[in-house]
Each structure stands twice: as structure tokens, then as C-alpha cells.
Protein backbone atom coordinates (compact mmCIF):
# COMPACT_ATOMS: atom_id res chain seq x y z
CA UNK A 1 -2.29 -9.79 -14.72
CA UNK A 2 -2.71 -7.80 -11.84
CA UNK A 3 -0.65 -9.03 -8.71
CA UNK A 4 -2.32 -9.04 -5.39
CA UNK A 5 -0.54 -9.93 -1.96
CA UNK A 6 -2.35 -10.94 1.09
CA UNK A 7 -0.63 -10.24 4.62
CA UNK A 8 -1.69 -10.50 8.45
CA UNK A 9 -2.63 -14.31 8.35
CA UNK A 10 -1.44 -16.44 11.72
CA UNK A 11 -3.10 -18.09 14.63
CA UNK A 12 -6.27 -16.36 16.33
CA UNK A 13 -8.04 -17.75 19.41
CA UNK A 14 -11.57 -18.20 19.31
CA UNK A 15 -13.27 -14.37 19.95
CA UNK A 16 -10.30 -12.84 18.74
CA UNK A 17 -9.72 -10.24 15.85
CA UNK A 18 -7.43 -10.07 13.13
CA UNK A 19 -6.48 -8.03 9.79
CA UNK A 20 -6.00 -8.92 6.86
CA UNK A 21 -4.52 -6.69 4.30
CA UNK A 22 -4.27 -7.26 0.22
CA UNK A 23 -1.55 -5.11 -1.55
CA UNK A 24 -2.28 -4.47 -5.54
CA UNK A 25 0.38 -3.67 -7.66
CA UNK A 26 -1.40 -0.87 -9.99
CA UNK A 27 -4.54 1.35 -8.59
CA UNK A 28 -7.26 -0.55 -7.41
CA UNK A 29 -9.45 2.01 -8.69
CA UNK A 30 -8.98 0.59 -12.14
CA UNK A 31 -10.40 -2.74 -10.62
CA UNK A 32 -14.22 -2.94 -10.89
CA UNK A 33 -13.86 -4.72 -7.33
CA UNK A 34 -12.18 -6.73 -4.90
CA UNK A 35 -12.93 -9.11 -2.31
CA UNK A 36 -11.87 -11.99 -0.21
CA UNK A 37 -12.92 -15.84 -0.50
CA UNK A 38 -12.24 -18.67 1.37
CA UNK A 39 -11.30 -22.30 1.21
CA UNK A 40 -11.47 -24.65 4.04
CA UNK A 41 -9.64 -28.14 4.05
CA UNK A 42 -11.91 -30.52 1.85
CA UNK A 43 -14.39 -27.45 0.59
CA UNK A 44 -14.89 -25.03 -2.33
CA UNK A 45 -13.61 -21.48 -1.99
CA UNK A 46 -16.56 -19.20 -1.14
CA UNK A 47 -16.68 -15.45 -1.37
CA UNK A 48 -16.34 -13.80 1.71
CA UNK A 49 -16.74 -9.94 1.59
CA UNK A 50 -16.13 -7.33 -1.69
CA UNK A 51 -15.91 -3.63 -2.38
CA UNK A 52 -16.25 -2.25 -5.47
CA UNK A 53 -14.50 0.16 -7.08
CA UNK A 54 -17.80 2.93 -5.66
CA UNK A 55 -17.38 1.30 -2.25
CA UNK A 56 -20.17 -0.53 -2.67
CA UNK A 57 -19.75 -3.32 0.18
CA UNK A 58 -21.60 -6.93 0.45
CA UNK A 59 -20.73 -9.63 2.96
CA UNK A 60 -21.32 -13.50 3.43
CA UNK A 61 -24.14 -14.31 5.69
CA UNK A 62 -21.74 -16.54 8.00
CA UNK A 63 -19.63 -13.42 8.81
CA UNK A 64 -21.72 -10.16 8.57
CA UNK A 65 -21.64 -7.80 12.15
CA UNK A 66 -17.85 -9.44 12.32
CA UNK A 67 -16.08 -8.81 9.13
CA UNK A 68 -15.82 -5.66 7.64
CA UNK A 69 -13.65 -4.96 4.24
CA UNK A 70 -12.52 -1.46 3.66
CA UNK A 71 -10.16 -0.21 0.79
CA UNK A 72 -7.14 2.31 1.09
CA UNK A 73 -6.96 3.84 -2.60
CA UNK A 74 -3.85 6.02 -1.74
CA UNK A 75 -1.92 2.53 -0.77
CA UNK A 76 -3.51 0.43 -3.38
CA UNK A 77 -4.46 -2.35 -0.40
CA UNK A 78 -7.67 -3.51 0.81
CA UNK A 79 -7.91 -4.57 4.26
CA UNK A 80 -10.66 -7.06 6.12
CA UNK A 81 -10.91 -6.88 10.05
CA UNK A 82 -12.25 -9.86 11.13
CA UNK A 83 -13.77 -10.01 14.70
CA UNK A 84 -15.17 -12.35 17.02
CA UNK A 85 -13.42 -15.22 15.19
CA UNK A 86 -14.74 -18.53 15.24
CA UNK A 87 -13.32 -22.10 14.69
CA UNK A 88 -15.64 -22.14 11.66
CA UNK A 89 -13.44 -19.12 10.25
CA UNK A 90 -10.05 -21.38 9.75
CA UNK A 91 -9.32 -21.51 6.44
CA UNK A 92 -6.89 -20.37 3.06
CA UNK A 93 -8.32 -16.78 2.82
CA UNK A 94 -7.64 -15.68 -0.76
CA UNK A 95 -7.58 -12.27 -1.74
CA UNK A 96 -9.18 -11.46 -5.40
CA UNK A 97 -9.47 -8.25 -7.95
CA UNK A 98 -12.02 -8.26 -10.99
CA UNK A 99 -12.43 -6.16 -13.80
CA UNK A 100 -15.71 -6.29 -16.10
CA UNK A 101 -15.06 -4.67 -19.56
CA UNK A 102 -17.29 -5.86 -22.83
CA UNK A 103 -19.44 -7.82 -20.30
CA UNK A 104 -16.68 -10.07 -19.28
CA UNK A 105 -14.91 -10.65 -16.07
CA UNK A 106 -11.41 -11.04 -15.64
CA UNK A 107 -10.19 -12.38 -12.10
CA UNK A 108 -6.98 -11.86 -10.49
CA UNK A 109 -5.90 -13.99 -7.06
CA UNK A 110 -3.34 -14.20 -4.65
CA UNK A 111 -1.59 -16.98 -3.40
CA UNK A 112 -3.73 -17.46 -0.26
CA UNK A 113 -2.79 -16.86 3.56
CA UNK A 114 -3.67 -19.02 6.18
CA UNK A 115 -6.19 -17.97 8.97
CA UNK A 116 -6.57 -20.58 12.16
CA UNK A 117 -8.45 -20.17 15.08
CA UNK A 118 -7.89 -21.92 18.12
CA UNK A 119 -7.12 -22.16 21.73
């Protein structure tokens, strides 16, 4: 298991920008990835952003131009600025880690922080 810890959730109003951060308790080098999904009331969780472990960077169409992920190897965290927020954005944002090894994946989660935008 690889614990991850998401931060920075809250209240946004509609245009506004916030950060999300995800803390790893080992090197997130040794990860093959991580990413962000998201799971809005009544809906399946859908992948948001990832990095990969050669900073390799790929982004849902629905937030691409506002989102961008980043990763901090020296603090083992891996933040996602969100701009430009819309109501459309409110949601559980879940922060995850994979590894691949013998051509299977292994996923790690956190426990999910809430985003909501509105007035």
C-alpha cells in the first residue's frame, strides 16, 4: 500500500482557481504514475489529469487549457491547479498512484476531497 493524501479542497466560485495537492508517503518516482479522478454525486469516477513517473502529462477533454498537474519529486506530492472553475467541476476529487510491474497494475487512492463551485 502506498498512502496518498489529498489537500486544498473547499468552496470556489465559478471562474475561480484552486490547488490541489496529493502527499505520497514513499518517492513517487517509484510510482509508474499518478493522477487525479473524479466523482460527481450520482456518477462514476472519471480520470481527470496524470503524470507519469517521465512527466509524461495527459488531461481530460472537459478540463484541458484549465487544469494543469505537475509533480514535486523532492516533496513526494503532486499538485493540480485548477483554473477557470466551473459548476460542472464540483465533485469528490480523488487522488491516485499506479505501479505496472509483470504487466499488471496496482492502484493506490486517497480518501477523496471535496471540490464545490459556486456563488
Amino acid at each position: 500500500q502506498v498512502p496518498l493524501v489529498e489537500s486544498g479542497g473547499g468552496l470556489v466560485q465559478p471562474g475561480g482557481s484552486l490547488r490541489l495537492s496529493c502527499a505520497a508517503s514513499e518517492r513517487i518516482n517509484s510510482l509508474t504514475g499518478m493522477g487525479w479522478y473524479r466523482q460527481a454525486p450520482g456518477k462514476q469516477r472519471d480520470l481527470v489529469a496524470y503524470i507519469t513517473r517521465s512527466c509524461i502529462t495527459n488531461y481530460a477533454e472537459s478540463v484541458k487549457g484549465r487544469f494543469t498537474i505537475s509533480k514535486d519529486n523532492d516533496n513526494n506530492t503532486v499538485h493540480r491547479q485548477m483554473n477557470s472553475r466551473k459548476h460542472e467541476d464540483t465533485a469528490v476529487y480523488f487522488c491516485n498512484g499506479w505501479i505496472i510491474t509483470d504487466a499488471r497494475r496496482f492502484d493506490y487512492w486517497g480518501q477523496g476531497t471535496q471540490v464545490t463551485v459556486a456563488s
